[in-house]
N, C-alpha and C. Protein backbone atom coordinates (compact mmCIF):
# COMPACT_ATOMS: atom_id res chain seq x y z
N UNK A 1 127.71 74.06 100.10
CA UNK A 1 127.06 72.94 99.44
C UNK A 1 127.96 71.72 99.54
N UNK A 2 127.30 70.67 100.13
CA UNK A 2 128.23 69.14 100.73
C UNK A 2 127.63 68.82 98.63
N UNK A 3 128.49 68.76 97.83
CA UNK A 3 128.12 68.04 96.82
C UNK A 3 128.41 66.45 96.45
N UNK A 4 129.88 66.09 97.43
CA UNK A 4 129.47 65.09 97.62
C UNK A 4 130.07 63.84 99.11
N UNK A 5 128.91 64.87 99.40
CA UNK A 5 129.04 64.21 101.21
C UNK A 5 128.43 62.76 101.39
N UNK A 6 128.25 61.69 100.34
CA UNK A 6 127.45 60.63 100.42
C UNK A 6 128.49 59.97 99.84
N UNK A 7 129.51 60.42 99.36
CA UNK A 7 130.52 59.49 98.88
C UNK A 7 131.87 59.55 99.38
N UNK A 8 132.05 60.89 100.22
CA UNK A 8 133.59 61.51 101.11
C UNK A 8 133.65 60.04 102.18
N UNK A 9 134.86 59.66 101.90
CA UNK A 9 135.60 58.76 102.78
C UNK A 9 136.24 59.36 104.12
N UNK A 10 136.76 60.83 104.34
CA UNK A 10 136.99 60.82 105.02
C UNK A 10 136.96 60.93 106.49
N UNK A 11 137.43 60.50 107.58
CA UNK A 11 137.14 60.11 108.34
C UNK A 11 136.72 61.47 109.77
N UNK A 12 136.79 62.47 109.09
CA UNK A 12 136.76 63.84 110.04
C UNK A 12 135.67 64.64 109.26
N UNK A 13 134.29 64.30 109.83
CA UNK A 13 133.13 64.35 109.48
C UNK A 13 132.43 65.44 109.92
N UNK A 14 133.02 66.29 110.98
CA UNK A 14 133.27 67.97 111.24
C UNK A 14 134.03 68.66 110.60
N UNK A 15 135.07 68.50 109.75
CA UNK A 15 135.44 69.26 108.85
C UNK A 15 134.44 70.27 107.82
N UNK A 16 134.80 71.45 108.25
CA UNK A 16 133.72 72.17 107.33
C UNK A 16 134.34 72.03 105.39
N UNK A 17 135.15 71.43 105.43
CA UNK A 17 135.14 70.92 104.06
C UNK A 17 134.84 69.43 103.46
N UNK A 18 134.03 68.74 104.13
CA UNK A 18 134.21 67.13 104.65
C UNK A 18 132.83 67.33 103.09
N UNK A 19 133.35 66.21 102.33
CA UNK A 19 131.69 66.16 101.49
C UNK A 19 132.10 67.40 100.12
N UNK A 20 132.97 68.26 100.47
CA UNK A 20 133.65 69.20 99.45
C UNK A 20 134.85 68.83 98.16
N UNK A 21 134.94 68.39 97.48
CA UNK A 21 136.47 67.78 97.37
C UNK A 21 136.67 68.83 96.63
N UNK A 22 136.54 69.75 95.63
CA UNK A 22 137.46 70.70 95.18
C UNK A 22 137.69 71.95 96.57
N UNK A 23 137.08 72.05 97.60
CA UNK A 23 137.38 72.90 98.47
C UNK A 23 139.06 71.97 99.34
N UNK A 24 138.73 70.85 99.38
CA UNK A 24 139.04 70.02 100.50
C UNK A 24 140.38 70.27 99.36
N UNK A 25 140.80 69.75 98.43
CA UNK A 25 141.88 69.52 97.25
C UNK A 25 142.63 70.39 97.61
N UNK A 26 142.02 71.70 97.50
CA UNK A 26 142.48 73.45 97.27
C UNK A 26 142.79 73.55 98.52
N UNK A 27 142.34 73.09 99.58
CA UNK A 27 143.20 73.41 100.92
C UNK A 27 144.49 72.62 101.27
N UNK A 28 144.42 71.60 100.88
CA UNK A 28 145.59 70.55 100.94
C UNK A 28 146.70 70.92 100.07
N UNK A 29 146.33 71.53 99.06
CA UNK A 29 147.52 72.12 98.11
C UNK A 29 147.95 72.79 98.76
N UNK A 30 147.60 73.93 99.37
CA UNK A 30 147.79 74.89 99.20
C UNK A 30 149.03 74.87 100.61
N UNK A 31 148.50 73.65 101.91
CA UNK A 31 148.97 73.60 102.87
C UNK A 31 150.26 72.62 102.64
N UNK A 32 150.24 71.70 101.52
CA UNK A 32 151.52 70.74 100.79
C UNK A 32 151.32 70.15 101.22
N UNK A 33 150.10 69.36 101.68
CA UNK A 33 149.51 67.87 102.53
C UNK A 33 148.24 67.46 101.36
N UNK A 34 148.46 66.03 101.82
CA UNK A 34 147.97 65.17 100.92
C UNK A 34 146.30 64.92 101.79
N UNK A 35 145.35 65.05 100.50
CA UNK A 35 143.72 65.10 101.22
C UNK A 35 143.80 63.07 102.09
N UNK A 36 143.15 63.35 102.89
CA UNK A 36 142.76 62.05 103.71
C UNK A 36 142.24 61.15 102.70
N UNK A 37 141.85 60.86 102.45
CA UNK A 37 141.02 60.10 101.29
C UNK A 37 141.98 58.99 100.07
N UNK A 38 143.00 60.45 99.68
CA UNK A 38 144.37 59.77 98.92
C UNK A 38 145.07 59.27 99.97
N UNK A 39 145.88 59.50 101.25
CA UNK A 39 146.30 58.86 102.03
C UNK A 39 145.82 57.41 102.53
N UNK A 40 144.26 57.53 102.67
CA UNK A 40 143.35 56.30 102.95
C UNK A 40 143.75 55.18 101.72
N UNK A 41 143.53 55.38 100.06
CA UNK A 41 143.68 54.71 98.89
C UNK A 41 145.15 54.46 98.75
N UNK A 42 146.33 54.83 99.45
CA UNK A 42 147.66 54.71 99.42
C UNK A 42 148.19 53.57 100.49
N UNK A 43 147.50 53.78 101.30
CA UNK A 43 147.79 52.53 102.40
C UNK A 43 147.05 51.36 102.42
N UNK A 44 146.39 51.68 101.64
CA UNK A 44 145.16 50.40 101.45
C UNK A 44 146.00 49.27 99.68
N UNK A 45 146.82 50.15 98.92
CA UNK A 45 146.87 49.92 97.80
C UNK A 45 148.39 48.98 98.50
N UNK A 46 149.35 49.97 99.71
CA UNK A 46 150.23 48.96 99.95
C UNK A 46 150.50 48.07 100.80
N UNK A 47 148.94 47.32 100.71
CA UNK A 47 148.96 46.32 102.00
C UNK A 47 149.38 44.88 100.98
């Protein structure tokens, strides 16, 4: 279930977690990488 695939920023739109964010969260933890989305709002915040 994409619950919210109308609002996912990120830019890898084949990701079978793309549109997921507690799936997408839980994989990024788990791998010690930061979800695309926070990376996107981090570089944007230090322009």
């Amino acid at each position: 279930m994409n619950c919210n695939s109308e609002n996912c920023i990120c830019p890898f739109t084949e990701c079978e977690r793309h549109g997921k964010c507690c799936e997408c969260i839980n994989h990024h933890r788990k791998a010690g990488s930061l979800v695309n989305c926070m990376k996107i709002m981090l570089e944007e915040q230090s322009k």
